[in-house]
Protein backbone atom coordinates (compact mmCIF):
# COMPACT_ATOMS: atom_id res chain seq x y z
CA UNK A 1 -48.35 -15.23 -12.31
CA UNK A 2 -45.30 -15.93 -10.87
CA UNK A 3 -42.22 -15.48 -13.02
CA UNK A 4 -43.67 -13.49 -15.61
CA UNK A 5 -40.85 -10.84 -15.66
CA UNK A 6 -43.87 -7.90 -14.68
CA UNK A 7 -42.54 -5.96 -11.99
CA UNK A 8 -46.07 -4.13 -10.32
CA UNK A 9 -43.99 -2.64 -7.79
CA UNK A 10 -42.83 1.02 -8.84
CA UNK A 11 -39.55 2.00 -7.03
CA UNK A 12 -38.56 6.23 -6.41
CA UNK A 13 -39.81 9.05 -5.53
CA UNK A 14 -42.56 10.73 -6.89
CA UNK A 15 -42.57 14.63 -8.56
CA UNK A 16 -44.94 15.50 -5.25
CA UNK A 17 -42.28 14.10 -2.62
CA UNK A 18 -39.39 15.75 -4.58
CA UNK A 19 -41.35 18.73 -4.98
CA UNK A 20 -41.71 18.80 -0.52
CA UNK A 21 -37.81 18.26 -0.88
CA UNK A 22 -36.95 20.97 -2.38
CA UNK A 23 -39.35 23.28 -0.72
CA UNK A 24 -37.96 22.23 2.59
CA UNK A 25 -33.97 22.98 1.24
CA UNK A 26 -35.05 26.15 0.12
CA UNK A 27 -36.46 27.42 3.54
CA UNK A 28 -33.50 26.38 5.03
CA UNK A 29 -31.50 28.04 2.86
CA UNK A 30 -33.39 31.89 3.31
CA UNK A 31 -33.16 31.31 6.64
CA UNK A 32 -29.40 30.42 6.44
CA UNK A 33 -28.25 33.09 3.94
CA UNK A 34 -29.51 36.20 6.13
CA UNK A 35 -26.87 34.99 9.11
CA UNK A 36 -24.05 34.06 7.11
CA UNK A 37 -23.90 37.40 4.97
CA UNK A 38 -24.26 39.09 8.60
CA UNK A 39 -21.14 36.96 9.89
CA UNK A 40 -19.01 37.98 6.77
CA UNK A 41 -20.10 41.36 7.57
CA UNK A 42 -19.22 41.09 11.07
CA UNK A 43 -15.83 39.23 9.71
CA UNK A 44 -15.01 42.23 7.20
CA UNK A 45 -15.27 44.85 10.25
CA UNK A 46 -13.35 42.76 12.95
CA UNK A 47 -10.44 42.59 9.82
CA UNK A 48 -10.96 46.23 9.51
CA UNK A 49 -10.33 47.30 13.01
CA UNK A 50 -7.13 44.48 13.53
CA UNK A 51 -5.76 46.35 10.11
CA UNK A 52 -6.28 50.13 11.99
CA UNK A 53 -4.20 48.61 14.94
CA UNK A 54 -1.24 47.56 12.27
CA UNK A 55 -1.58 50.99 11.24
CA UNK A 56 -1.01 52.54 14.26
CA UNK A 57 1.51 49.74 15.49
CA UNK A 58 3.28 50.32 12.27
CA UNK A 59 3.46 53.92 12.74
CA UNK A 60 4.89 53.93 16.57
CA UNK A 61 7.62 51.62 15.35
CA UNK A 62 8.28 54.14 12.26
CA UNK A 63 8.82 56.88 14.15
CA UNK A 64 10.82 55.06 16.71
CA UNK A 65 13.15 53.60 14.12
CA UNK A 66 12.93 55.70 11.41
CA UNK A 67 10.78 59.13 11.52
CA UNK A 68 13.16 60.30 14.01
CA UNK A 69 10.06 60.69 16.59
CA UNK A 70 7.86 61.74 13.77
CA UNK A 71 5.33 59.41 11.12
CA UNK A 72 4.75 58.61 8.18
CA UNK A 73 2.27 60.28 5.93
CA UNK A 74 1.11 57.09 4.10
CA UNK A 75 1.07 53.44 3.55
CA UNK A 76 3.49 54.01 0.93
CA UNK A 77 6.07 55.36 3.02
CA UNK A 78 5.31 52.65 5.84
CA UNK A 79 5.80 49.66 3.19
CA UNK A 80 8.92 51.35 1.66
CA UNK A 81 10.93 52.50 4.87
CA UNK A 82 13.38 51.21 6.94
CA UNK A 83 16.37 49.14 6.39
CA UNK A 84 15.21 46.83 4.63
CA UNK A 85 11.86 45.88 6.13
CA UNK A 86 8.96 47.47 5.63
CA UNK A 87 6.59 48.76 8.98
CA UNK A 88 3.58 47.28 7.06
CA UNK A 89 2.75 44.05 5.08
CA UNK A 90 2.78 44.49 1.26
CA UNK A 91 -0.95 44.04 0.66
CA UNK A 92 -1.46 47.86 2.63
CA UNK A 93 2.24 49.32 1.17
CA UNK A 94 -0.10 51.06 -2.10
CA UNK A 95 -1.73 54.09 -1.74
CA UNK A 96 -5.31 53.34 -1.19
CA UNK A 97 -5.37 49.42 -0.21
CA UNK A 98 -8.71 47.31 -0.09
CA UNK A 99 -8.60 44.85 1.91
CA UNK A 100 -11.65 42.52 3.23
CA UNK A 101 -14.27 44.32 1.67
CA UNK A 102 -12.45 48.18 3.14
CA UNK A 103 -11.20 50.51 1.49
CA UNK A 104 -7.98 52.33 3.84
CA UNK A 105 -6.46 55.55 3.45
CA UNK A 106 -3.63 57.36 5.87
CA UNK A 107 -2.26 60.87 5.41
CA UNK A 108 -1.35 63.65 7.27
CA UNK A 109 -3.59 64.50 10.52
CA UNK A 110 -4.92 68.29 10.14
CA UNK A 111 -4.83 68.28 13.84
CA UNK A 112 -0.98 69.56 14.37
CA UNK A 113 -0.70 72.79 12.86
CA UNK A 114 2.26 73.36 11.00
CA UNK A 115 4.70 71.53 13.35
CA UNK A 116 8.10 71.30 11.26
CA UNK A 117 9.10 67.45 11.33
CA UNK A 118 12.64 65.74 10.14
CA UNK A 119 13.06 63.62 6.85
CA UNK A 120 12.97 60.09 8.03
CA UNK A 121 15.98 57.48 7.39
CA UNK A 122 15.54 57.42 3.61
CA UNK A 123 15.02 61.02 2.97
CA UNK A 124 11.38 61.27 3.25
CA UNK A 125 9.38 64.23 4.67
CA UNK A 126 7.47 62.74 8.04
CA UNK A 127 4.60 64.62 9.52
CA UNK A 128 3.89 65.32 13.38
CA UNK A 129 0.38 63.60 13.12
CA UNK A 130 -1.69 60.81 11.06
CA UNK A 131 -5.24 59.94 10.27
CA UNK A 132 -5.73 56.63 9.07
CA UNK A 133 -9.67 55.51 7.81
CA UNK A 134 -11.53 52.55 6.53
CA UNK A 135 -14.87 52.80 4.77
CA UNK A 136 -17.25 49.27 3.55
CA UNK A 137 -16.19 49.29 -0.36
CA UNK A 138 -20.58 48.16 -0.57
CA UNK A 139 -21.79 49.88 2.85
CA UNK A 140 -24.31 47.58 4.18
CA UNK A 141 -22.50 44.32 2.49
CA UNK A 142 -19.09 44.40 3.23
CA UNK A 143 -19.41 46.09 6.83
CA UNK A 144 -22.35 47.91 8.15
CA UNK A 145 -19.83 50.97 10.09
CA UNK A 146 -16.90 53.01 9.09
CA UNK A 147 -13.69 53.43 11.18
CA UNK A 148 -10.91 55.98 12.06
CA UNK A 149 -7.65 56.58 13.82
CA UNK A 150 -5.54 59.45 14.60
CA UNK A 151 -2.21 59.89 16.71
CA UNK A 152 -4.22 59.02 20.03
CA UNK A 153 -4.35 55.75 18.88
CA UNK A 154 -8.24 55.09 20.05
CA UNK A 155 -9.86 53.90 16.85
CA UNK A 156 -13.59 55.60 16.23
CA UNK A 157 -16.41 53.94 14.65
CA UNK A 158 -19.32 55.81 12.94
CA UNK A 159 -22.57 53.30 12.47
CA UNK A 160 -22.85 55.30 9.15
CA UNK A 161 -20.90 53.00 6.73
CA UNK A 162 -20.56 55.49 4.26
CA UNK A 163 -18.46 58.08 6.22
CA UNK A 164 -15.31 57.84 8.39
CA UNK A 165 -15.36 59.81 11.94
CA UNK A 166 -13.64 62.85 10.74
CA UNK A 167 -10.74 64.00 12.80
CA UNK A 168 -12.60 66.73 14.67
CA UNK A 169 -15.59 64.22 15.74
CA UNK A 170 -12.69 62.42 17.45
CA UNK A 171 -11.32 64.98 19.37
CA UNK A 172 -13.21 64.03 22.55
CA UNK A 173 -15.67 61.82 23.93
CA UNK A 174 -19.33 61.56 22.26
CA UNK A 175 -21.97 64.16 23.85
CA UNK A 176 -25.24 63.31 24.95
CA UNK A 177 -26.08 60.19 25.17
CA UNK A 178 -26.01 57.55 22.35
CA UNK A 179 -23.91 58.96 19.57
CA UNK A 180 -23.06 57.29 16.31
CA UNK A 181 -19.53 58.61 16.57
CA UNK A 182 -17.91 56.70 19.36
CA UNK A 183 -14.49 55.48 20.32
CA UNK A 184 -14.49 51.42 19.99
CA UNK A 185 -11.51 50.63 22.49
């Protein structure tokens, strides 16, 4: 019957064929997620280790221009000292910044003794030594190790995210073999 208005073909997909769609997307996708939450990881600690060489960068230039050969015992003091520009950018001039998924702290290095250091150019008491760390805020999400830095200036890693390299763990090289306190650069 020709012109009877009937259509007999049926046009789309049917529920099976959708169905094999979205199985298919969804494999893709737990295959996918796995490598991309590893690259943010990977992202988080490479952010984490640039931010330890501002702190240390930060610091030489303090004490050249302002600690009178001696640092500064905090990102405070970095982000408020000088002559009118700060040593550090304002997101790590607060006490304890978080930035990229790390929490950072910096105080006074216990390795010194009690070395007697000048008030910098603003009237600020410096100290002879620092200790800079940053720990994953989530260990195991936002970076898989933890990170340190003292006045050597050779940033330490510990592949246990929870837990900075403590200042005597980075007094010399690792010991025996594979250690999962070692100096990254």
């Amino acid at each position: 019957m020709i012109g009877s208005g009937r259509q007999t073909d049926q046009d789309g997909f049917t529920l099976m064929e959708l169905l094999i769609v979205v199985a298919i997307i969804s494999i893709i996708v737990a295959i996918a997620i796995p490598g991309l939450l590893r690259s943010r990881m990977t992202g988080n600690e490479a952010s984490a280790i640039a931010t330890l060489r501002v702190t240390t960068s930060s610091q030489v230039a303090y004490a050249a221009a302002c600690g009178q050969g001696a640092f500064a015992d905090g990102y405070v003091t970095l982000g408020t000292a000088g002559s009118g520009t700060p040593f550090v950018p304002p997101d790590l001039a607060m006490a304890a910044p978080v930035k990229s998924g790390f929490q950072f702290a910096l105080g006074a290095s216990t390795q010194g003794g009690g070395v007697t250091t000048p008030a910098d150019c603003n009237g600020t008491q410096t100290v002879g030594g620092f200790y800079g760390t940053a720990t994953p805020v989530g260990p195991g999400t936002t970076g898989a190790r933890a990170f340190a830095v003292n006045t050597t200036m050779t940033i330490w890693q510990n592949i246990n995210p929870t837990a900075a390299p403590t200042e005597s763990q980075m007094s010399g090289p690792p010991v025996g073999g594979v250690s999962p306190i070692s100096p990254i650069q």
